[in-house]
PDB file of N, CA and C in Angstrom:
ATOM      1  N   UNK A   1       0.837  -1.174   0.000  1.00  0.00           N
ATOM      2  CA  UNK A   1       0.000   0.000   0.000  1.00  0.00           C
ATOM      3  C   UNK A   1       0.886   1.243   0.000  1.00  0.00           C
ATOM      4  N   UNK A   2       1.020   1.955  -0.835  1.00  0.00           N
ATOM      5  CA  UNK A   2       1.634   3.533  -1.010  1.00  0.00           C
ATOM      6  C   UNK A   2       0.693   4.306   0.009  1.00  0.00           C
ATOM      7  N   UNK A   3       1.996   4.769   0.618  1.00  0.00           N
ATOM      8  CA  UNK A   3       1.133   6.458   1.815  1.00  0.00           C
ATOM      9  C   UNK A   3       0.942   7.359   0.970  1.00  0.00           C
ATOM     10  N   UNK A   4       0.066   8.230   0.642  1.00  0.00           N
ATOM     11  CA  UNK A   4      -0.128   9.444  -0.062  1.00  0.00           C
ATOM     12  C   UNK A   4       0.019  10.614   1.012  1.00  0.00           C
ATOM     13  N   UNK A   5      -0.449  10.506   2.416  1.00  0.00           N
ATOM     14  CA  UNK A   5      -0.521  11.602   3.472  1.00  0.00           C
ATOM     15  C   UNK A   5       0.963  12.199   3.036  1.00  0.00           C
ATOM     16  N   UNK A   6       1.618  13.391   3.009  1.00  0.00           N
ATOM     17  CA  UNK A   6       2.954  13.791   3.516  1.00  0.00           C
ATOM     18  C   UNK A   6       3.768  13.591   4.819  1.00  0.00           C
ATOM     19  N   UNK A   7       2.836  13.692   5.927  1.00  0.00           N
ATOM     20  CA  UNK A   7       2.809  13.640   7.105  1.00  0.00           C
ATOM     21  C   UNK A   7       3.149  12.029   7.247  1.00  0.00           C
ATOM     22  N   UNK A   8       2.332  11.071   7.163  1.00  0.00           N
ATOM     23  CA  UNK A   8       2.272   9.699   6.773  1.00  0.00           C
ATOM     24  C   UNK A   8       3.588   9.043   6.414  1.00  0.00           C
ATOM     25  N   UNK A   9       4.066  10.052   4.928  1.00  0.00           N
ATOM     26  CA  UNK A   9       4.981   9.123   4.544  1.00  0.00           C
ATOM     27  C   UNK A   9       6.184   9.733   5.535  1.00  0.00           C
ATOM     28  N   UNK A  10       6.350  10.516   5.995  1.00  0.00           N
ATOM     29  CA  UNK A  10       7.774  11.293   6.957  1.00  0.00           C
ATOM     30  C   UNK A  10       7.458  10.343   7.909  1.00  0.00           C
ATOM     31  N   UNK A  11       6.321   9.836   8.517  1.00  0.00           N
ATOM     32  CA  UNK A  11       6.759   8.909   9.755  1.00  0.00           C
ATOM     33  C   UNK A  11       6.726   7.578   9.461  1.00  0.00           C
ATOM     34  N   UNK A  12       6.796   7.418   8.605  1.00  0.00           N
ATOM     35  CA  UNK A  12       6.926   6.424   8.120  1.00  0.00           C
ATOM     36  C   UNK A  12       8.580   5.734   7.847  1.00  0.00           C
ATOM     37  N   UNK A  13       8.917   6.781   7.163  1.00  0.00           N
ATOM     38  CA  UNK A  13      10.508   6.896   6.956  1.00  0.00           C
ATOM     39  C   UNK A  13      11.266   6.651   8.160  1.00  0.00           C
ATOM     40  N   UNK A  14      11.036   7.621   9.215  1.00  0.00           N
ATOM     41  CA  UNK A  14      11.368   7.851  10.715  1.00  0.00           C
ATOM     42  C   UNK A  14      10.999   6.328  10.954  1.00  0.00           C
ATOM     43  N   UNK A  15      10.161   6.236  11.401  1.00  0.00           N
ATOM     44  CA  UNK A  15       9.797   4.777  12.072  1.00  0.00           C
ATOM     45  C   UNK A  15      10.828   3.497  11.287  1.00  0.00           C
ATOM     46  N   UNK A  16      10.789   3.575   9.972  1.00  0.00           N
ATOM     47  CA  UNK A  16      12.136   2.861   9.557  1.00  0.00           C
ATOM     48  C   UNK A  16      13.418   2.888   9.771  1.00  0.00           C
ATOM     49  N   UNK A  17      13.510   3.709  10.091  1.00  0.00           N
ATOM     50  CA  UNK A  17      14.738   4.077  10.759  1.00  0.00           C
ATOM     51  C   UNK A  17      14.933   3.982  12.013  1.00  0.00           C
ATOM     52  N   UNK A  18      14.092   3.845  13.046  1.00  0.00           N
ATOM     53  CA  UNK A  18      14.245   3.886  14.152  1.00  0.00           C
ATOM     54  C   UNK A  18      14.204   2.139  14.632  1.00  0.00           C
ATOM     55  N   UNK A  19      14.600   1.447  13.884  1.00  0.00           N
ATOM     56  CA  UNK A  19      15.205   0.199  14.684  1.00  0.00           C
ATOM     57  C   UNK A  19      16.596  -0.006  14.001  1.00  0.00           C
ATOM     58  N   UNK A  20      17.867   0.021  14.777  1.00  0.00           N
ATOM     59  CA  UNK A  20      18.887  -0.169  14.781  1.00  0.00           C
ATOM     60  C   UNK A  20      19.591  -1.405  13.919  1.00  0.00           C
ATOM     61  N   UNK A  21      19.135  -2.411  13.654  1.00  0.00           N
ATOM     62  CA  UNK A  21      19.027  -3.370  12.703  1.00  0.00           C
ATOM     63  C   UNK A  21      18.315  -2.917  11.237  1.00  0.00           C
ATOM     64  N   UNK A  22      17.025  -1.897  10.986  1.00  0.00           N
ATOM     65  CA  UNK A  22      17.360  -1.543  10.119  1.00  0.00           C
ATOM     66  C   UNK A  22      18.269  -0.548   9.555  1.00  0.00           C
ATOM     67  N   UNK A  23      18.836   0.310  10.182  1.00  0.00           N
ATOM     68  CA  UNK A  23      19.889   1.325   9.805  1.00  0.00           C
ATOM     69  C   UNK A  23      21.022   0.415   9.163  1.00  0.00           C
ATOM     70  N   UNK A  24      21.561  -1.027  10.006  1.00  0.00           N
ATOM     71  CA  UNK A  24      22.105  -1.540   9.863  1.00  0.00           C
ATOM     72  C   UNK A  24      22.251  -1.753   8.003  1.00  0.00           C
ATOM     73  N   UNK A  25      20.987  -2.704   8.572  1.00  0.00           N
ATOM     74  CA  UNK A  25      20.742  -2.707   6.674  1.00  0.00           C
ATOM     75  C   UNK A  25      20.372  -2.079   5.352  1.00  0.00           C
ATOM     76  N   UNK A  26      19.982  -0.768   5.938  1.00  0.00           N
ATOM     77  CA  UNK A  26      19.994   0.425   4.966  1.00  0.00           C
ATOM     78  C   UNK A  26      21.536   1.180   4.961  1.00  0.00           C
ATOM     79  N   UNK A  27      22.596   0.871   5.456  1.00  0.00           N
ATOM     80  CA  UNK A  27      23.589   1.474   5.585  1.00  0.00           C
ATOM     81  C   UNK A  27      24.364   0.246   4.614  1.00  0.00           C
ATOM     82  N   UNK A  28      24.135  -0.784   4.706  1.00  0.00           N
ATOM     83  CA  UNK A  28      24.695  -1.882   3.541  1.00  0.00           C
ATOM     84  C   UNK A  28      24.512  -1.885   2.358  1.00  0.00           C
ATOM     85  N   UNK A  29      22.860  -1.162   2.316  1.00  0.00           N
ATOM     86  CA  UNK A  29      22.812  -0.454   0.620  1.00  0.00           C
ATOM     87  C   UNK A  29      23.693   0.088  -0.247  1.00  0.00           C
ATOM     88  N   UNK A  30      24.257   0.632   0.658  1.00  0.00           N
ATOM     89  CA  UNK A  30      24.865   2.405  -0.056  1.00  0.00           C
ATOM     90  C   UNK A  30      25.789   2.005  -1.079  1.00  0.00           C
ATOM     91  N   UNK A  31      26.124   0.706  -1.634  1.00  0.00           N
ATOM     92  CA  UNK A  31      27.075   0.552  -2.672  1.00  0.00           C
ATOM     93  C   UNK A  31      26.479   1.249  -3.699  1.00  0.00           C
ATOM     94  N   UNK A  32      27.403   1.321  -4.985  1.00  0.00           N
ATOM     95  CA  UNK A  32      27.152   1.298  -6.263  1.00  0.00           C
ATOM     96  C   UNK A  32      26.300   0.691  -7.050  1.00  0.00           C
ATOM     97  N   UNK A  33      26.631   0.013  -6.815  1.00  0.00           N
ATOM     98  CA  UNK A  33      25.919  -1.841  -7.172  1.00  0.00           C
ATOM     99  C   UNK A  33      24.903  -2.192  -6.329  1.00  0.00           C
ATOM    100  N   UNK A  34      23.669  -3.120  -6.766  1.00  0.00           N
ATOM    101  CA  UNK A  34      23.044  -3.716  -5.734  1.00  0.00           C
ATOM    102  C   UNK A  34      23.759  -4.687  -4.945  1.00  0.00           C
ATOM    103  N   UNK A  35      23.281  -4.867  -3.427  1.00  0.00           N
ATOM    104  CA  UNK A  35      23.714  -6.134  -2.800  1.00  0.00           C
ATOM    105  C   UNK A  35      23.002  -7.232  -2.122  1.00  0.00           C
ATOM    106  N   UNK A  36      22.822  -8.320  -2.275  1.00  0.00           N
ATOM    107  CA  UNK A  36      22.547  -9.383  -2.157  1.00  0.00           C
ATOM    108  C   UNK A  36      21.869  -9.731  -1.079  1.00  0.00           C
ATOM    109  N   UNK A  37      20.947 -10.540  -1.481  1.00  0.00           N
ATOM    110  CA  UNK A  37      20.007 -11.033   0.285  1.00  0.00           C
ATOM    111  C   UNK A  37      21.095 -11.345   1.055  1.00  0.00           C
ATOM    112  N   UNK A  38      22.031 -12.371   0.241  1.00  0.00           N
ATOM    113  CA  UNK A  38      22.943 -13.255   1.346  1.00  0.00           C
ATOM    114  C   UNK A  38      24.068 -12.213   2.090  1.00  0.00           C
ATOM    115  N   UNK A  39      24.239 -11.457   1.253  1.00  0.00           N
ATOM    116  CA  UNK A  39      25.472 -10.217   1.855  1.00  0.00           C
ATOM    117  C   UNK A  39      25.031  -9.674   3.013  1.00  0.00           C
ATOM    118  N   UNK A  40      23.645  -9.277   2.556  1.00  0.00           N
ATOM    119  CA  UNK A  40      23.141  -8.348   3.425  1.00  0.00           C
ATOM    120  C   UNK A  40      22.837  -9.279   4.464  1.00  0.00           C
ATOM    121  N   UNK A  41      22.309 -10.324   5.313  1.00  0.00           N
ATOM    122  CA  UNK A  41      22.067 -11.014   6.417  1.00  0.00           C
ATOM    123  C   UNK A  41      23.989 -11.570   6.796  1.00  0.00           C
ATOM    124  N   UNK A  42      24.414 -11.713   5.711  1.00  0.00           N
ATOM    125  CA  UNK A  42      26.053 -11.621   6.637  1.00  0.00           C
ATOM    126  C   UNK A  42      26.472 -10.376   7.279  1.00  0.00           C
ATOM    127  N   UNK A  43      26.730  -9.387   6.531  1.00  0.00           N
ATOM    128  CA  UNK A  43      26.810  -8.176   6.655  1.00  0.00           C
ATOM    129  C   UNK A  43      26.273  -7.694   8.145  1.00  0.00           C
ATOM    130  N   UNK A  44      25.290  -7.866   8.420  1.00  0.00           N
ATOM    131  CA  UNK A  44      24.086  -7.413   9.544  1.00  0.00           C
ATOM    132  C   UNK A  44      24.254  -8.623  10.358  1.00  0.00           C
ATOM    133  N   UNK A  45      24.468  -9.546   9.862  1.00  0.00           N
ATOM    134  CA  UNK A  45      24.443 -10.647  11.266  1.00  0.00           C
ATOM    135  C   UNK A  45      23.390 -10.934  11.288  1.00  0.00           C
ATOM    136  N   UNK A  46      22.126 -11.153  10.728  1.00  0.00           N
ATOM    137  CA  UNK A  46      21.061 -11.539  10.829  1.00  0.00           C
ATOM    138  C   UNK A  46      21.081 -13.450  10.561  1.00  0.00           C
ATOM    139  N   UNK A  47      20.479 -14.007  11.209  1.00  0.00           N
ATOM    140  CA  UNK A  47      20.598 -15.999  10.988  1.00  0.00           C
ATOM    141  C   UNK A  47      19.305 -15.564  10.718  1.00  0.00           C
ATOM    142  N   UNK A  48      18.011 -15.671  10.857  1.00  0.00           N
ATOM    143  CA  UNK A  48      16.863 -15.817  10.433  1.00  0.00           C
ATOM    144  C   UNK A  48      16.344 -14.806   8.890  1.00  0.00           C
ATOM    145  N   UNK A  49      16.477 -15.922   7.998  1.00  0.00           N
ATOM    146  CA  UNK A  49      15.877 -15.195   6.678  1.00  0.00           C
ATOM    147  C   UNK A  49      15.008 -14.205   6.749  1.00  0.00           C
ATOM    148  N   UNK A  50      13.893 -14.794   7.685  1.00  0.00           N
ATOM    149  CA  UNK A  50      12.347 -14.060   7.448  1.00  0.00           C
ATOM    150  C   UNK A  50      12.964 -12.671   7.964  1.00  0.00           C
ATOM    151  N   UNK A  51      13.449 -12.813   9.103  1.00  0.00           N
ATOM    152  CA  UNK A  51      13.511 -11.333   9.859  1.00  0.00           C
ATOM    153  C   UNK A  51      14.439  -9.970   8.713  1.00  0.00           C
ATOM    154  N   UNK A  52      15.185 -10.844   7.698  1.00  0.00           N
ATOM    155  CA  UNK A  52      15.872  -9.556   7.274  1.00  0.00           C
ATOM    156  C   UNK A  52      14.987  -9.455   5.940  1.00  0.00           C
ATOM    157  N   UNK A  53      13.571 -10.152   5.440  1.00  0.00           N
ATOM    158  CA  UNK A  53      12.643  -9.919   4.481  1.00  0.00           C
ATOM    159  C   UNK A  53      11.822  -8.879   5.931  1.00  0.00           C
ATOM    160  N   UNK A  54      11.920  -8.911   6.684  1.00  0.00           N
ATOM    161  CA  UNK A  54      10.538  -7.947   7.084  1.00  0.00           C
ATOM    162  C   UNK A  54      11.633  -6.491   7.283  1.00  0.00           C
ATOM    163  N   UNK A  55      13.108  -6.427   7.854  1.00  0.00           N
ATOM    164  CA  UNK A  55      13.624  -5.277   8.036  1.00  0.00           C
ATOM    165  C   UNK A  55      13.492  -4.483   6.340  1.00  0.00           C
ATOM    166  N   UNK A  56      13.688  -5.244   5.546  1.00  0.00           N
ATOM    167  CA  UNK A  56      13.912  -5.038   3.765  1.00  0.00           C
ATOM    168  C   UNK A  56      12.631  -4.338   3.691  1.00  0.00           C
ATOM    169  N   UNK A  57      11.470  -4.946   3.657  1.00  0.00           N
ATOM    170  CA  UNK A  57      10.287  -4.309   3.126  1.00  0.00           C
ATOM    171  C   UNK A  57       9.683  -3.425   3.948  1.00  0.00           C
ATOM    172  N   UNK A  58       9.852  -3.381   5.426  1.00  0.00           N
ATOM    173  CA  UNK A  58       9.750  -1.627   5.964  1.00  0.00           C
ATOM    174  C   UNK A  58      10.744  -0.886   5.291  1.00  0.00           C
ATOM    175  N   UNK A  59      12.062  -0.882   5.160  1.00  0.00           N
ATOM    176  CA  UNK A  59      12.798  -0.280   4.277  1.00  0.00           C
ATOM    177  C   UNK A  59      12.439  -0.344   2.871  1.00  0.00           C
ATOM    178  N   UNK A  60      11.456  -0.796   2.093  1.00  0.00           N
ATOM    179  CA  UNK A  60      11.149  -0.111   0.943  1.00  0.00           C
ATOM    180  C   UNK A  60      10.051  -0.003   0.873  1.00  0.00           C
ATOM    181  N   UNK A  61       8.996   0.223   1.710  1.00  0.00           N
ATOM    182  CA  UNK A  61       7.686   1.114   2.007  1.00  0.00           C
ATOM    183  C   UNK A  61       8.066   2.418   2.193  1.00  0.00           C
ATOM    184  N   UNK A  62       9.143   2.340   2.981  1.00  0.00           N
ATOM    185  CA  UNK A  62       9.235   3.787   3.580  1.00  0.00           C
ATOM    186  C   UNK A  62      10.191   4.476   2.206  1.00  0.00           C
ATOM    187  N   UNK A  63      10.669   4.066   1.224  1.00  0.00           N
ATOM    188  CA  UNK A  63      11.183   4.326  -0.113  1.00  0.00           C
ATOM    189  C   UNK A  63      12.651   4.749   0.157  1.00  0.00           C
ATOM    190  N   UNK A  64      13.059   3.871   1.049  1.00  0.00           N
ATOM    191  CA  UNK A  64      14.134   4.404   1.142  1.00  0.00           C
ATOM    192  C   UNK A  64      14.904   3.026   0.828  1.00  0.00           C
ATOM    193  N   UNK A  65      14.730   2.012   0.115  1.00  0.00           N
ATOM    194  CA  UNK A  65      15.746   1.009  -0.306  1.00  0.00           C
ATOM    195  C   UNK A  65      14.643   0.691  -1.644  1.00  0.00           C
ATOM    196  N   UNK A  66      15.624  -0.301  -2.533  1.00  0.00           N
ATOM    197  CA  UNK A  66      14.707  -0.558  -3.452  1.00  0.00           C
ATOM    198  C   UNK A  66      15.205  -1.882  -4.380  1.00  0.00           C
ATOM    199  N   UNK A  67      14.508  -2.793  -4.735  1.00  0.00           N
ATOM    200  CA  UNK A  67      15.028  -4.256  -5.670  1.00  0.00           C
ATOM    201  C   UNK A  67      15.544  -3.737  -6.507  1.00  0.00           C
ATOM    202  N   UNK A  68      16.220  -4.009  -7.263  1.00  0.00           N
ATOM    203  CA  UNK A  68      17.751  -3.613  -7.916  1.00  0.00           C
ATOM    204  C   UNK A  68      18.564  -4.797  -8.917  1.00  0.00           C
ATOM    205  N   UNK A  69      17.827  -6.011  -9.781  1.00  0.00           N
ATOM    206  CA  UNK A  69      18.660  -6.434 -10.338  1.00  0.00           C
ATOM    207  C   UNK A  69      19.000  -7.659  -9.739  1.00  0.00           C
ATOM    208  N   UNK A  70      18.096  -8.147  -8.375  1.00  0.00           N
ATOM    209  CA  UNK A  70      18.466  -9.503  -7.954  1.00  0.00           C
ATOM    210  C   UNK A  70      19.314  -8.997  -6.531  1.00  0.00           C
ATOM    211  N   UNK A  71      18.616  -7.426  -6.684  1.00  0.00           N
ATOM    212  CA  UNK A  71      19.778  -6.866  -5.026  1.00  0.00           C
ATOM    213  C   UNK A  71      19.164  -5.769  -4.392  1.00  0.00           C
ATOM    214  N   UNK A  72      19.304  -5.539  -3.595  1.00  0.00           N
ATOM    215  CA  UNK A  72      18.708  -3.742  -3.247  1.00  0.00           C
ATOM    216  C   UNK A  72      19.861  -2.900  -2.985  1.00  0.00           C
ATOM    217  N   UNK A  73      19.666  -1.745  -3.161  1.00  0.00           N
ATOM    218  CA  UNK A  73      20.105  -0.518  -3.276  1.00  0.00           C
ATOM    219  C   UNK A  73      19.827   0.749  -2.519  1.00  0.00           C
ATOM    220  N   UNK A  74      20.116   1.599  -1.895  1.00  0.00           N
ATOM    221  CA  UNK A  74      20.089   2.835  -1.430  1.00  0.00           C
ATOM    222  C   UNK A  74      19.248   3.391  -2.252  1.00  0.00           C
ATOM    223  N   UNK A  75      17.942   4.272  -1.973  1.00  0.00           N
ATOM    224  CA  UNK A  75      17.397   5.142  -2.861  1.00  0.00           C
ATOM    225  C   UNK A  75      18.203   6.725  -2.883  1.00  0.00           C
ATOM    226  N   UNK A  76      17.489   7.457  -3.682  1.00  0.00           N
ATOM    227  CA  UNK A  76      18.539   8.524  -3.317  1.00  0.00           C
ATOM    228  C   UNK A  76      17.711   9.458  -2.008  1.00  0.00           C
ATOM    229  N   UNK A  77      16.614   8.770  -1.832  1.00  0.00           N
ATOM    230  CA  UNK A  77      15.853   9.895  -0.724  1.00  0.00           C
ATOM    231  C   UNK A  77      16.776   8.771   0.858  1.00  0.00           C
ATOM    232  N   UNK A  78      16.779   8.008   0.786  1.00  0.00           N
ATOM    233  CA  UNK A  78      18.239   7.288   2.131  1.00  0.00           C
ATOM    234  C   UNK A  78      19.136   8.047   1.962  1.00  0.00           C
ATOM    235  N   UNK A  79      19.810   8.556   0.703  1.00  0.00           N
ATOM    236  CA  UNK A  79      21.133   8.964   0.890  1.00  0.00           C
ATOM    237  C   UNK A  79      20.857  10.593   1.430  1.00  0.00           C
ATOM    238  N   UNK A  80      20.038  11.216   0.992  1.00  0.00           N
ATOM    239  CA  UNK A  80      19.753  12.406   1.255  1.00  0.00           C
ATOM    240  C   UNK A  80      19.258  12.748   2.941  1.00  0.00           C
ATOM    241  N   UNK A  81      18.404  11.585   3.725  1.00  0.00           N
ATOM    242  CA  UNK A  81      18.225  11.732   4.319  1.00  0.00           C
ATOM    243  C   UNK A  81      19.801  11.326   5.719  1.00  0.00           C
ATOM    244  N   UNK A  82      20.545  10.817   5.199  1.00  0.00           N
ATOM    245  CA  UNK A  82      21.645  10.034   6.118  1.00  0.00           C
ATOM    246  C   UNK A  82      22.811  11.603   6.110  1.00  0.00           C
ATOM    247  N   UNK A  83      22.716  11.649   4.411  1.00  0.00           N
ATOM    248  CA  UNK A  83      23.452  12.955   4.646  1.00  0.00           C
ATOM    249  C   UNK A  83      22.899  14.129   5.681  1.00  0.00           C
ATOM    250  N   UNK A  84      21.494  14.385   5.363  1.00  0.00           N
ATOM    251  CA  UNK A  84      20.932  15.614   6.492  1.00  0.00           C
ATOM    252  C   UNK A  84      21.035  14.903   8.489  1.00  0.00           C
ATOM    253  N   UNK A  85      21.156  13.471   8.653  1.00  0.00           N
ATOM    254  CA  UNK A  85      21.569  13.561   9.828  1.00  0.00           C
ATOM    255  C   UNK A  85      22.796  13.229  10.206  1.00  0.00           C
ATOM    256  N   UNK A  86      23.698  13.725   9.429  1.00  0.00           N
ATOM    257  CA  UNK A  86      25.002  13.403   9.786  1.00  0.00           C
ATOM    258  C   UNK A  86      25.873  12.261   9.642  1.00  0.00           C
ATOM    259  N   UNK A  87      25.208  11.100   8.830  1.00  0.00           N
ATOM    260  CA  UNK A  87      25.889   9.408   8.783  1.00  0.00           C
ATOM    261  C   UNK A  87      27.032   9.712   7.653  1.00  0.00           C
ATOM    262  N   UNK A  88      26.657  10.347   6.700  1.00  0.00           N
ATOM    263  CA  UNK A  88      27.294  10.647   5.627  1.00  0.00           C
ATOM    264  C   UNK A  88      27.932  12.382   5.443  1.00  0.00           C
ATOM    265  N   UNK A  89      29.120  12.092   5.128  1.00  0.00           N
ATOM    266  CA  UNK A  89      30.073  13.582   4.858  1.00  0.00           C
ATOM    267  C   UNK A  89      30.235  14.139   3.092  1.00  0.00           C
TER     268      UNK A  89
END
């Protein structure tokens, strides 16, 4: 389901962000390239598949990751937003 509210989709974003495991895995995006289910649950340390399909798809409701080619990717509204809180220089 797409948020149309403005309001909606900003807490929405926020709320994705606000579990530490997903930052995790929105911060594994940021390649060039897409990266891989399997990277990404090494990467993050995640053992349970399901759990890094549910961190993934709050992270691309909230439009800030996105399928990519057999991978996901950083959108550019993640990168914009990481830059405005300081993750990125």
């Amino acid at each position: 389901m797409k948020i149309t509210n403005p309001i909606a989709r900003r807490l929405e974003v926020y709320r994705a962000m606000s579990d530490p495991t997903r930052v995790g895995v929105a911060l594994t995006t940021l390649n060039d390239e897409a990266v891989g289910f399997n990277e990404i649950k090494r990467a993050v340390k995640i053992k349970n598949p399901q759990t890094l399909v549910y961190h993934l798809d709050r992270l691309i409701r909230a439009g800030l990751v996105q399928n990519d080619k057999g991978g996901y990717i950083a959108t550019p509204k993640l990168r914009e937003l990481l830059e405005k809180e300081g993750f990125l220089k």
